[in-house]
Protein backbone atom coordinates (compact mmCIF):
# COMPACT_ATOMS: atom_id res chain seq x y z
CA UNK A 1 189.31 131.40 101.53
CA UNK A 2 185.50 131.77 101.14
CA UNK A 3 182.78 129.97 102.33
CA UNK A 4 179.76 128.19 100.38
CA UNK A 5 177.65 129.20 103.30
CA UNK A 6 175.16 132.10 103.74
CA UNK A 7 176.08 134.33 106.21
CA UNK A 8 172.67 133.84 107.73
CA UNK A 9 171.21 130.85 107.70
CA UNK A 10 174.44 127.95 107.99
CA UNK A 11 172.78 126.15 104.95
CA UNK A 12 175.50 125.43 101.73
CA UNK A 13 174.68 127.86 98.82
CA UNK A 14 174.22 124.24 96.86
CA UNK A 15 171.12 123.18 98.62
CA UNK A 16 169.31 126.54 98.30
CA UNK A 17 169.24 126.64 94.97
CA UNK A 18 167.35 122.76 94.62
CA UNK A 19 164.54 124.42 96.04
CA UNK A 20 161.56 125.26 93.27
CA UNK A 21 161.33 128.89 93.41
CA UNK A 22 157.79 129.59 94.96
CA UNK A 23 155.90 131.13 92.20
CA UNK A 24 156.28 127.72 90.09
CA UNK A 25 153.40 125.08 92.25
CA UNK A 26 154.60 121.75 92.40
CA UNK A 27 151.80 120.51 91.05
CA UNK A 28 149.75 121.74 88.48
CA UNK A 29 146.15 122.11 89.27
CA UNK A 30 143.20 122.18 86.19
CA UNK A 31 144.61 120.58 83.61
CA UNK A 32 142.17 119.65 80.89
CA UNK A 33 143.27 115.46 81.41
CA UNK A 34 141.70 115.61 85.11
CA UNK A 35 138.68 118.10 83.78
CA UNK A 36 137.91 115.22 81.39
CA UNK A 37 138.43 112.18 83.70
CA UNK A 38 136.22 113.40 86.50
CA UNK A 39 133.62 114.70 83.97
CA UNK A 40 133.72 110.85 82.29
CA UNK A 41 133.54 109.26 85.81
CA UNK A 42 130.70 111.37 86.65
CA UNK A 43 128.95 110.37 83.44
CA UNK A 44 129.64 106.66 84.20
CA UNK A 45 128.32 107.29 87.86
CA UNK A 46 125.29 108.78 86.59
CA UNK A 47 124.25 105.61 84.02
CA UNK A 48 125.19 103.19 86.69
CA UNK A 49 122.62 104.81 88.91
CA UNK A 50 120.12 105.09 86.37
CA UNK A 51 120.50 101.40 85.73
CA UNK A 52 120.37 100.45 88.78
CA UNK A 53 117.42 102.00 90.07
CA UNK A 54 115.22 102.32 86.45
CA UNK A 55 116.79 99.47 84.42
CA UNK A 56 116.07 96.10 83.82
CA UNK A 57 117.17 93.66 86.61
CA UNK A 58 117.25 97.27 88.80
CA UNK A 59 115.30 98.11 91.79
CA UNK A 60 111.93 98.03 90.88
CA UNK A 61 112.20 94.90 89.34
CA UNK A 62 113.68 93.20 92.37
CA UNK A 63 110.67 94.97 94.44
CA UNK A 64 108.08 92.79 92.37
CA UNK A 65 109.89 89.80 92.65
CA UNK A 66 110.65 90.18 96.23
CA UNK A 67 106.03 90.90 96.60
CA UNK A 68 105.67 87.94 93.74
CA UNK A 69 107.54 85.89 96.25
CA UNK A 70 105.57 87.01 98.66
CA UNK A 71 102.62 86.30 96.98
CA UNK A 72 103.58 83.18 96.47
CA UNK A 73 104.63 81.87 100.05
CA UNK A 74 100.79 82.98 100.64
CA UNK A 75 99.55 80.73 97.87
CA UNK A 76 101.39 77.61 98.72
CA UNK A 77 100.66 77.81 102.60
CA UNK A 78 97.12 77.70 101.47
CA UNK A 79 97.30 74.72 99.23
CA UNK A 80 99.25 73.12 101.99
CA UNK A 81 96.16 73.29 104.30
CA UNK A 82 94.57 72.18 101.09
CA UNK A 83 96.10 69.16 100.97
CA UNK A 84 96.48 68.41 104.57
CA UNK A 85 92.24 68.62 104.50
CA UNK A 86 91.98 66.10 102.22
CA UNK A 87 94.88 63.78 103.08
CA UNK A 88 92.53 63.60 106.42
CA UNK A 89 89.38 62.89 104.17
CA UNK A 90 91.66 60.10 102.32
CA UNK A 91 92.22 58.32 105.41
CA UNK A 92 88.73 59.03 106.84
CA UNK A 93 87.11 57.31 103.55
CA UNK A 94 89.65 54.39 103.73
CA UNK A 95 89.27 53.20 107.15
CA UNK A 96 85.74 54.68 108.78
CA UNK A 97 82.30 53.53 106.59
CA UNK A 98 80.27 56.68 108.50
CA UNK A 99 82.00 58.92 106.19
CA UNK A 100 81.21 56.65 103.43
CA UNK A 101 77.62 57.02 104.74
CA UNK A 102 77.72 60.68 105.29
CA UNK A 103 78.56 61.12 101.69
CA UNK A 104 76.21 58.89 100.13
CA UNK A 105 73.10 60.64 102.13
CA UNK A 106 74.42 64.45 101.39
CA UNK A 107 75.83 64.56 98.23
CA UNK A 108 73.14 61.22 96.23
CA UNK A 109 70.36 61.42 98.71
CA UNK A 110 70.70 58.10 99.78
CA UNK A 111 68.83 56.54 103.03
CA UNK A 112 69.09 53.77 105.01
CA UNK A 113 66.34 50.52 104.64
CA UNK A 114 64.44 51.14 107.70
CA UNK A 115 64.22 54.77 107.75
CA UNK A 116 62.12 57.47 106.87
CA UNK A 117 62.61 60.24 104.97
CA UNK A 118 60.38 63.53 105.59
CA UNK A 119 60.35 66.41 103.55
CA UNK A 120 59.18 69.90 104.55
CA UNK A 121 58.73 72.59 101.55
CA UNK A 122 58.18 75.88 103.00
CA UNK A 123 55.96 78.05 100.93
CA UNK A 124 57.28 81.08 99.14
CA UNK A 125 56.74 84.23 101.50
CA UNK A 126 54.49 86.22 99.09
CA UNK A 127 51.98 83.45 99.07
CA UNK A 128 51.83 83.15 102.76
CA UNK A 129 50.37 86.62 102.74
């Protein structure tokens, strides 16, 4: 009676031959389908990038909102003050009458009954000479 078995190896006849010969690859490499999909995924790649950093709503544009913002902050920190100043003056001209007073003489020219007022005009320089 004969075998199934090399002589060799001890492996059945049956299982040798299930085995892809080795000049056929198991997978083919190249083909045109996977040229094209990498070649359209690149493409894609490339106008994602080029949207993101030139586009509208990109990179740049978030740079001068992100220095707009800054600008801004600046701006309202200084109003702030601002309004802090005169809040103060508010309460000063509501409560106190020497600011009252300080006003009237600086910005009307205003004095007081039983005072005198002086006035020195200094003579232009190219007279003095």
């Amino acid at each position: 009676m004969r075998s199934n078995t090399l002589p060799d190896s001890g492996v059945p006849e049956q299982a040798r031959a299930i085995e892809p010969p080795p000049s056929v690859p198991l997978v083919r490499r190249g083909t045109r389908f996977t040229t094209i999909l990498i070649a359209l995924l690149a493409v894609l790649l490339a106008a994602l990038q080029y949207q993101l950093w030139y586009g509208r709503r990109g990179i740049g544009d978030l740079a001068e909102l992100h220095s707009a913002r800054d600008a801004q902050s600046l701006e309202n920190r200084r109003l702030r003050e601002r309004n802090r100043a005169l809040e103060a003056e508010v309460a000063d001209l509501k409560s106190g009458l020497e600011a009252i007073e300080e006003r009237a003489r600086t910005e009307m020219g205003m004095i007081r009954e039983d005072e005198v007022f002086y006035q020195i005009i200094e003579a232009p320089a190219e007279a003095a000479k």
